[in-house]
N, C-alpha and C. Protein backbone atom coordinates (compact mmCIF):
# COMPACT_ATOMS: atom_id res chain seq x y z
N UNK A 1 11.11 -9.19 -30.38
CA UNK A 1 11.89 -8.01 -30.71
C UNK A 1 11.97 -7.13 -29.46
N UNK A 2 13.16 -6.54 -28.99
CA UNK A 2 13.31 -5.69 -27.79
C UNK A 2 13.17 -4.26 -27.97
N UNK A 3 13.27 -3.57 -27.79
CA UNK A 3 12.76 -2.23 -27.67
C UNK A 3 13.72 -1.38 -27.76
N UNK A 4 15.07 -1.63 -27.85
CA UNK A 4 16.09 -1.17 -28.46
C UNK A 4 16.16 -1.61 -30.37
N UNK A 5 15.73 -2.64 -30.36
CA UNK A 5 15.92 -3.37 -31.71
C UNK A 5 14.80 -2.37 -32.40
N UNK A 6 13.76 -2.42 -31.97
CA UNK A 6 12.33 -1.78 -32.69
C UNK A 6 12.51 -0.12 -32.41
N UNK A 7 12.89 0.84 -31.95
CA UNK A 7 12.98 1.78 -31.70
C UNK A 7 14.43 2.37 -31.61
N UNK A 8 15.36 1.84 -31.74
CA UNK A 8 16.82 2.47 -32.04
C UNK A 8 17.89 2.46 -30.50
N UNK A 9 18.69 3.09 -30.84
CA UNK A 9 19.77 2.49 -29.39
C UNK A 9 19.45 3.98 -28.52
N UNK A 10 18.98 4.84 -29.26
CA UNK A 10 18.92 6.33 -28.24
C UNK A 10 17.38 6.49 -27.81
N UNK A 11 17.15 5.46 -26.61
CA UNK A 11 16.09 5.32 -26.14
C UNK A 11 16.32 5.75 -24.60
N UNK A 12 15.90 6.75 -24.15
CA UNK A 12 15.64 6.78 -22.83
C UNK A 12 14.44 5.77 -21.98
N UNK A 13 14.80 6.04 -20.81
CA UNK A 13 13.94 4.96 -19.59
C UNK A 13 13.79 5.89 -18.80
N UNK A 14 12.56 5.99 -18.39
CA UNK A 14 12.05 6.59 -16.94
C UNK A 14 11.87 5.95 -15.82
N UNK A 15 13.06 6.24 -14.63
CA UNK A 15 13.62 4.96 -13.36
C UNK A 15 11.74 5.26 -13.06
N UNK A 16 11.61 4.33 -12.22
CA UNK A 16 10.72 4.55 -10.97
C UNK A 16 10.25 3.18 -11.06
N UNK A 17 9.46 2.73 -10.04
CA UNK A 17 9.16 1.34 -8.90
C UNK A 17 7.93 1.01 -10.14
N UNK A 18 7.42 0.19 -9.81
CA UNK A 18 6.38 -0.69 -10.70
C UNK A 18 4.75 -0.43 -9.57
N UNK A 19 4.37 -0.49 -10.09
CA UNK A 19 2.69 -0.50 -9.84
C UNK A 19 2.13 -1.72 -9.34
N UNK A 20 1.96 -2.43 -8.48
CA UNK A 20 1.73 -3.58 -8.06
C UNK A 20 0.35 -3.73 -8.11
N UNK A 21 -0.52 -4.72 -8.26
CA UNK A 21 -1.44 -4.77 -7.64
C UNK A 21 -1.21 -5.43 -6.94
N UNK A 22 -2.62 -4.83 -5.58
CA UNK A 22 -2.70 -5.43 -4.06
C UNK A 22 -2.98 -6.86 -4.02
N UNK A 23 -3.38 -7.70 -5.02
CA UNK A 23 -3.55 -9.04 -4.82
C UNK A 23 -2.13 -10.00 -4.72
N UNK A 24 -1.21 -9.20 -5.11
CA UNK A 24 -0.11 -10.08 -5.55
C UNK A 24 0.63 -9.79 -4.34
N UNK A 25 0.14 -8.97 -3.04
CA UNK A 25 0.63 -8.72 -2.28
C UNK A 25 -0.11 -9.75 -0.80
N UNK A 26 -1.14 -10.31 -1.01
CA UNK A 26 -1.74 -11.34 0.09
C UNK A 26 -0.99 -11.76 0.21
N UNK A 27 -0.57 -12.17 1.56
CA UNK A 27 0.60 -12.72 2.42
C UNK A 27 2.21 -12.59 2.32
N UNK A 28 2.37 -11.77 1.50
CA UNK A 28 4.06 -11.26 0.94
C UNK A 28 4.44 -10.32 1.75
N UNK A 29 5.33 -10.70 2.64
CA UNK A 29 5.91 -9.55 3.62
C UNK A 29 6.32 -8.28 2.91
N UNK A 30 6.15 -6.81 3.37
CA UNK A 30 7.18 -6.00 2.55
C UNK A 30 7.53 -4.86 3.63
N UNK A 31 7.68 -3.73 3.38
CA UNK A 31 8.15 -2.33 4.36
C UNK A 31 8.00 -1.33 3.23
N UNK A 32 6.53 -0.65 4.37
CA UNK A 32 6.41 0.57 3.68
C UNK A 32 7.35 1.88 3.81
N UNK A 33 7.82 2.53 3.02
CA UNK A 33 8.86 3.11 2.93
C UNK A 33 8.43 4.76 3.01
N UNK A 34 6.86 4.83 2.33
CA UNK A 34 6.46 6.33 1.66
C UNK A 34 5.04 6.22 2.08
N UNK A 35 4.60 7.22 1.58
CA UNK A 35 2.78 7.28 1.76
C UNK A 35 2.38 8.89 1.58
N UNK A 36 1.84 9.06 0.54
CA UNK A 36 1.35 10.21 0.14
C UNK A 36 -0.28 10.36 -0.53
N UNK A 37 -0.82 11.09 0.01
CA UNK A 37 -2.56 11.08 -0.02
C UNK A 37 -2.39 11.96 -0.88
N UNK A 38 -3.80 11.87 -1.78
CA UNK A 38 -4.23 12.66 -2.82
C UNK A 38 -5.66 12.28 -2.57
N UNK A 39 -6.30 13.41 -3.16
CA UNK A 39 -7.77 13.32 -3.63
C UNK A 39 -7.96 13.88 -5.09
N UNK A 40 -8.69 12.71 -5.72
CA UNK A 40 -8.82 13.24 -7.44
C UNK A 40 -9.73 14.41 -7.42
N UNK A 41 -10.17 14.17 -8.99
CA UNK A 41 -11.17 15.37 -8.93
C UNK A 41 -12.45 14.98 -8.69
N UNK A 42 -12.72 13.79 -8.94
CA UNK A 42 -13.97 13.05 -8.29
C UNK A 42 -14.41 13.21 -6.54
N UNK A 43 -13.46 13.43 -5.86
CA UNK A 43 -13.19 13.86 -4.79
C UNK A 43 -12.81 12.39 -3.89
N UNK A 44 -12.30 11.70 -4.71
CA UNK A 44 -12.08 10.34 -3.65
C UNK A 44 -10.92 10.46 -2.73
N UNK A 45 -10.51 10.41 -1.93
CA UNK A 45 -9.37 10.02 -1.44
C UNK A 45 -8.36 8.33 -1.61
N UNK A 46 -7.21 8.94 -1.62
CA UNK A 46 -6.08 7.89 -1.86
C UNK A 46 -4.99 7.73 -1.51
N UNK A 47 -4.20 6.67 -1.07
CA UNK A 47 -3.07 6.66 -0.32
C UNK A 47 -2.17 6.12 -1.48
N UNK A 48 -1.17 6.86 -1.28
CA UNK A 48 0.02 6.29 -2.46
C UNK A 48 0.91 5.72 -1.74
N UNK A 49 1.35 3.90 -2.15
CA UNK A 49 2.05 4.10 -1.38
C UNK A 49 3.37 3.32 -1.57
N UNK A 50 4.58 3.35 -1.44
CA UNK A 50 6.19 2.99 -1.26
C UNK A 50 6.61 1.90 -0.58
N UNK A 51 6.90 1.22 -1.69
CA UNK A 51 7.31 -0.06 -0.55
C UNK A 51 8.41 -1.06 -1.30
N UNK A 52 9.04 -1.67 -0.23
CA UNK A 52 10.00 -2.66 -0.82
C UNK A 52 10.07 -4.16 -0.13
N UNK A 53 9.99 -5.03 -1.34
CA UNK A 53 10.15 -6.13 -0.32
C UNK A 53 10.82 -7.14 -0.10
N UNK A 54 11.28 -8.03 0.20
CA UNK A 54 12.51 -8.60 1.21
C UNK A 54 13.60 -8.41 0.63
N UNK A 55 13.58 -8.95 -0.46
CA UNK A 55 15.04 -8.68 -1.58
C UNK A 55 15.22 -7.29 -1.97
N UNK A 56 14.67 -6.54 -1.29
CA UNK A 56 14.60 -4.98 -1.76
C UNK A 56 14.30 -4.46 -3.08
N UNK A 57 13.55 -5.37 -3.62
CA UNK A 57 12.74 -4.45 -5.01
C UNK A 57 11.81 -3.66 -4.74
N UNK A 58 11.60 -2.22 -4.95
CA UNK A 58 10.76 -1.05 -4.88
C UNK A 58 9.22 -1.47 -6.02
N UNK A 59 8.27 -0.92 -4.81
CA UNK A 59 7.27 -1.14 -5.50
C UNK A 59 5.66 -0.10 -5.60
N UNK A 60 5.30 0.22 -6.09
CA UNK A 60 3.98 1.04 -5.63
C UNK A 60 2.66 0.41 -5.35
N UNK A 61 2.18 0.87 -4.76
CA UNK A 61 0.72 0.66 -4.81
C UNK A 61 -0.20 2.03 -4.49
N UNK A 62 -1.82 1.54 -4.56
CA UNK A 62 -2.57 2.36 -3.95
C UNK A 62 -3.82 1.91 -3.41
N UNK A 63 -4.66 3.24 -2.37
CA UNK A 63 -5.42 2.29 -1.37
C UNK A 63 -6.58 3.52 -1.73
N UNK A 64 -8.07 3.60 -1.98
CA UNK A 64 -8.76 4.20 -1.64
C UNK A 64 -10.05 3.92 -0.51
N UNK A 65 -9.92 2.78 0.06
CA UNK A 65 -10.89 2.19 1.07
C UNK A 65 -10.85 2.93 2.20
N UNK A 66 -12.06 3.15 2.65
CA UNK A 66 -12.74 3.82 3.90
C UNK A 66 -12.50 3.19 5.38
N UNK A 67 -11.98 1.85 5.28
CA UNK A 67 -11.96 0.94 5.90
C UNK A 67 -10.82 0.43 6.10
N UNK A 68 -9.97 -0.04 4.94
CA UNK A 68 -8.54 -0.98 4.73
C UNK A 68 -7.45 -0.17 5.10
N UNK A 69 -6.28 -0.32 4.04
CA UNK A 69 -4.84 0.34 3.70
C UNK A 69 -4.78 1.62 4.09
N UNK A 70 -6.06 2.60 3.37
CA UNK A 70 -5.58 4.02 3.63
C UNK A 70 -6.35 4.46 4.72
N UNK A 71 -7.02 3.97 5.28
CA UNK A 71 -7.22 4.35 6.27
C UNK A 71 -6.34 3.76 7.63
N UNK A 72 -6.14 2.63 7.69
CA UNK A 72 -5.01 1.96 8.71
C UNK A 72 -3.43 3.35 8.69
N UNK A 73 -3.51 3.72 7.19
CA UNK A 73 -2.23 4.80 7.28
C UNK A 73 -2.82 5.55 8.05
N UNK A 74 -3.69 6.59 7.58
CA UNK A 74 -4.41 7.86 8.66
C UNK A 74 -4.23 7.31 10.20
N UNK A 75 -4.75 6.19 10.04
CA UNK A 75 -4.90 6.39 11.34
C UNK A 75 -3.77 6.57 12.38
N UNK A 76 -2.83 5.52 11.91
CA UNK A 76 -1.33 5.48 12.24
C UNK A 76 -0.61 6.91 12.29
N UNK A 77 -0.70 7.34 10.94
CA UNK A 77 0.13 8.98 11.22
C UNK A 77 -0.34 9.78 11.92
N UNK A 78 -1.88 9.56 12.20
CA UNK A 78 -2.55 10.41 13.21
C UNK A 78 -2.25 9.90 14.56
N UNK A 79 -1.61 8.45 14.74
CA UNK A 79 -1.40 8.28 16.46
C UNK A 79 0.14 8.93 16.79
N UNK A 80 0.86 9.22 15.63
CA UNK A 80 2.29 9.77 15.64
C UNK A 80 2.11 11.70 15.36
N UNK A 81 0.83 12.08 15.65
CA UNK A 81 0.17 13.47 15.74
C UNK A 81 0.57 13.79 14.25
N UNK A 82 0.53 13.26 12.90
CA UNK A 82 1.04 13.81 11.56
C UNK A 82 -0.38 14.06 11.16
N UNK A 83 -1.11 14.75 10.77
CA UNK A 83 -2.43 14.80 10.36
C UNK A 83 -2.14 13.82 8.42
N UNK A 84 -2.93 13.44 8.03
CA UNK A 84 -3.11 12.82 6.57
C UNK A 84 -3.75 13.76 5.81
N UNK A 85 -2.65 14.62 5.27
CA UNK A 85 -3.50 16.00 4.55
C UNK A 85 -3.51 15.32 2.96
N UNK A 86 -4.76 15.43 2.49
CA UNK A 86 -4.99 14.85 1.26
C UNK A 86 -5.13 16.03 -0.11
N UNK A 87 -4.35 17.36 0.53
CA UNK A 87 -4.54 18.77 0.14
C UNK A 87 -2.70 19.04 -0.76
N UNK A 88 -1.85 18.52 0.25
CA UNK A 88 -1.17 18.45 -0.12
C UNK A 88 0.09 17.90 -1.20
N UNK A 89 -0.21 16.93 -1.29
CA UNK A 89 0.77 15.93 -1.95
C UNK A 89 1.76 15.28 -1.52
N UNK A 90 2.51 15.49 -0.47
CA UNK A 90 3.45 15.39 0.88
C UNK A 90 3.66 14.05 0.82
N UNK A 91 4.94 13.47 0.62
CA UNK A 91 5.23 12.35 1.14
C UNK A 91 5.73 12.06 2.13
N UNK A 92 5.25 10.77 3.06
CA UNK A 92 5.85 10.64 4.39
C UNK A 92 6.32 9.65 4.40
N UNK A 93 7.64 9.91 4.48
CA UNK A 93 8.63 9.00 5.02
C UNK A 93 8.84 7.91 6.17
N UNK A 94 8.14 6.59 6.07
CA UNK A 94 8.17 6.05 7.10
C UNK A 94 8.96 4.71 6.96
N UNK A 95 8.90 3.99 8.13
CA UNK A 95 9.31 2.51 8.04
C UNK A 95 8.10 1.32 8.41
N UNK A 96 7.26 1.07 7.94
CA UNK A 96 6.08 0.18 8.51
C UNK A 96 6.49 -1.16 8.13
N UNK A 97 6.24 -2.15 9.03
CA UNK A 97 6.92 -3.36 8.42
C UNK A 97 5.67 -4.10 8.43
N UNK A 98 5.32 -5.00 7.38
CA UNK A 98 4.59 -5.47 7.20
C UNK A 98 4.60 -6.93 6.90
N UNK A 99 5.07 -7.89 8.17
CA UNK A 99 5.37 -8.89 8.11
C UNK A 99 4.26 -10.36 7.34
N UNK A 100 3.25 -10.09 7.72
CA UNK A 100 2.36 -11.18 6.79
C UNK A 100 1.41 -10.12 5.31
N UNK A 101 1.41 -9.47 4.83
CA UNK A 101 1.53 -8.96 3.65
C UNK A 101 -0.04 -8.20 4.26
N UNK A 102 -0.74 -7.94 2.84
CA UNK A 102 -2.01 -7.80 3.06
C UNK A 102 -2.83 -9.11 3.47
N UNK A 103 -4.19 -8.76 3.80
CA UNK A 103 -5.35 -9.67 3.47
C UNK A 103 -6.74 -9.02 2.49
N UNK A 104 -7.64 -9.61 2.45
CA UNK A 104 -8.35 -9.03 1.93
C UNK A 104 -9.85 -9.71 2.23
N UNK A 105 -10.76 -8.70 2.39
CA UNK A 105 -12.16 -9.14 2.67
C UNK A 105 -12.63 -9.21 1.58
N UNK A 106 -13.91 -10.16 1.02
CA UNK A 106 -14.28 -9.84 -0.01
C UNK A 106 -16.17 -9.81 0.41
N UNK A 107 -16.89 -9.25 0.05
CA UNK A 107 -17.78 -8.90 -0.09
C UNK A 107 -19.09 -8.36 -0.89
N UNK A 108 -20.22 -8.78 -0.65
CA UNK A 108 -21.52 -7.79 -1.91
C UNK A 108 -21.60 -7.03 -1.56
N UNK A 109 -21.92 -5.61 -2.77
CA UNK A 109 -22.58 -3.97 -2.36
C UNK A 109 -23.37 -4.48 -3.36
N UNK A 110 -23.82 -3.16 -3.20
CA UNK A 110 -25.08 -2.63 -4.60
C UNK A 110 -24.35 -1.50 -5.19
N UNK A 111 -24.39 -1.47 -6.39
CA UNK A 111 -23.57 -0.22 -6.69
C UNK A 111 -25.29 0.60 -7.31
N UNK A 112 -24.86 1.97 -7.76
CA UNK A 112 -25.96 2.60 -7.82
C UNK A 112 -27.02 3.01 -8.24
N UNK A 113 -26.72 1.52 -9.00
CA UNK A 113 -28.27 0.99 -10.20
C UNK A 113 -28.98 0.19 -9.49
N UNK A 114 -28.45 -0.16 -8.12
CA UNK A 114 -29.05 -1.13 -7.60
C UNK A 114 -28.70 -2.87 -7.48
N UNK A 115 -27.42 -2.68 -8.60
CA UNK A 115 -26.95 -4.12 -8.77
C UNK A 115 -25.98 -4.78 -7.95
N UNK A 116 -26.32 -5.98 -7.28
CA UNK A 116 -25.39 -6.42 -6.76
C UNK A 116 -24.19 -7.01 -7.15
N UNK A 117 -22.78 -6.44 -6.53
CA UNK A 117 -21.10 -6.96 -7.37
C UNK A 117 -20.98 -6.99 -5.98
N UNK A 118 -19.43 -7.74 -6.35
CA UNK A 118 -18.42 -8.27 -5.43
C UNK A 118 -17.23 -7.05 -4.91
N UNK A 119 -17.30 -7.04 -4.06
CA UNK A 119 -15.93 -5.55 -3.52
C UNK A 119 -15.05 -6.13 -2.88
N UNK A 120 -13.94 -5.69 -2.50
CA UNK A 120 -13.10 -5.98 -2.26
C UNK A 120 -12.32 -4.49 -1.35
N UNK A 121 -11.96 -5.27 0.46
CA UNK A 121 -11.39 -4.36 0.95
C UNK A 121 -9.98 -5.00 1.43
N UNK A 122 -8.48 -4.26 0.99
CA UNK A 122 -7.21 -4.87 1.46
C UNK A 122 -6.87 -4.21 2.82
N UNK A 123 -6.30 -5.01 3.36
CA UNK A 123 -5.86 -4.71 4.92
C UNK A 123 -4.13 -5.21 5.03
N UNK A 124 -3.35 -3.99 5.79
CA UNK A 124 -1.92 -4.24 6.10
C UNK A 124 -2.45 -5.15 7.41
N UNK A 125 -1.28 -7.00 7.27
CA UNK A 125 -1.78 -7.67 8.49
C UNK A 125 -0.31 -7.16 9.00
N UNK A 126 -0.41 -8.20 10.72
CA UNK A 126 0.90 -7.87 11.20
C UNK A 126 1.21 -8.98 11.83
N UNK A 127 1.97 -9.09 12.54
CA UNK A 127 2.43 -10.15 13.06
C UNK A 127 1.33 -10.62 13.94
N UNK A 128 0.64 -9.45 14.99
CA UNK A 128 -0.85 -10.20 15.66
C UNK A 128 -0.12 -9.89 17.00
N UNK A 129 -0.23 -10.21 18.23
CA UNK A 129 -0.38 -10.40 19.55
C UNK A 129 0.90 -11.27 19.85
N UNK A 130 0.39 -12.78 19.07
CA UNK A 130 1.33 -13.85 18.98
C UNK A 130 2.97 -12.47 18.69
N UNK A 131 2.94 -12.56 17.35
CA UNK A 131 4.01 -12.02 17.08
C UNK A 131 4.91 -11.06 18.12
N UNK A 132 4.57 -10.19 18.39
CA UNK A 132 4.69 -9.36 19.65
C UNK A 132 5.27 -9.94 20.76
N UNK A 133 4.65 -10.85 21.53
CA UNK A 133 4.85 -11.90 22.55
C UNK A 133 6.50 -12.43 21.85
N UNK A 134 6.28 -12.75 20.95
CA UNK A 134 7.58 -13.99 20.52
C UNK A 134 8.75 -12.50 19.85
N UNK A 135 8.44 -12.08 19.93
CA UNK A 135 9.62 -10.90 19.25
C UNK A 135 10.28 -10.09 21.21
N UNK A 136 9.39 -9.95 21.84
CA UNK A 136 9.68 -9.33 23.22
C UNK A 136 10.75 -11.12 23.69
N UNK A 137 9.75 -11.66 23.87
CA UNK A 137 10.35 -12.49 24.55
C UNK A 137 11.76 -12.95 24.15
N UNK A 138 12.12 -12.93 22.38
CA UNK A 138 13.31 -12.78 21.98
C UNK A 138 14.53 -11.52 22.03
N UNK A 139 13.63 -10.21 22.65
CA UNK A 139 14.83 -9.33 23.04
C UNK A 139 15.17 -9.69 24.77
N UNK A 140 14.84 -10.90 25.30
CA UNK A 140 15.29 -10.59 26.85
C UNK A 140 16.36 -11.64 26.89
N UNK A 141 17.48 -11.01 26.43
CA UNK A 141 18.82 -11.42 26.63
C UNK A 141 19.53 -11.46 27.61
């Protein structure tokens, strides 16, 4: 049954991009489009972030790692002097291309009973060195 059938023909839709998770993103090229930090009330920090990929479907995600995604953003908007205000809500408009998708480390902690689990940190890859080399060497026309 569709959701017009079960609920009537005067149904509104709220547009916006889908929620991805980061696993479905290992090795899937895309281009980040947005990126907006928040901190909950827990006080974590988080990167929101905008993206579309090859066929241009819009998509979301998010990053709270100390290490991975949202920090690779900081660091980036901080080499383009944008500070990563997590005070604000501010979206930044960028173009990041993200030719081999994420990766992801996986790893043991202890969480704070003492028990050991499995974590998981995602990383934007890139083309690498290689890539670079073979993209220059293809602009010398």
């Amino acid at each position: 049954m569709s959701i017009t059938t079960a609920w009537g023909q005067d149904v509104d839709f709220i547009e916006g991009a889908d929620l991805v998770d980061k696993a479905e993103l290992i090795g899937k090229a895309f281009l980040i489009t947005g990126i907006r930090f928040e901190r909950n009330a827990r006080g974590v920090e988080y990167a929101y972030i905008e993206a579309e990929d090859e066929a241009g479907e819009e998509f979301d995600f998010n990053d709270s790692s100390t290490s991975g995604v949202k920090q690779q953003l900081v660091t980036y908007l901080e080499s383009r002097h944008t500070p990563a205000d997590f005070t604000t809500g501010e979206v930044h408009d960028v173009k990041i291309a993200v030719p081999r998708g994420l990766r992801v480390s996986t790893y043991e902690v202890q969480d704070m009973r003492g028990k050991t689990k499995m974590a998981k940190t995602y990383y934007l890859t890139g083309g690498g060195r290689a890539a670079r080399r073979q993209q220059t060497a293809g602009n010398k026309d």
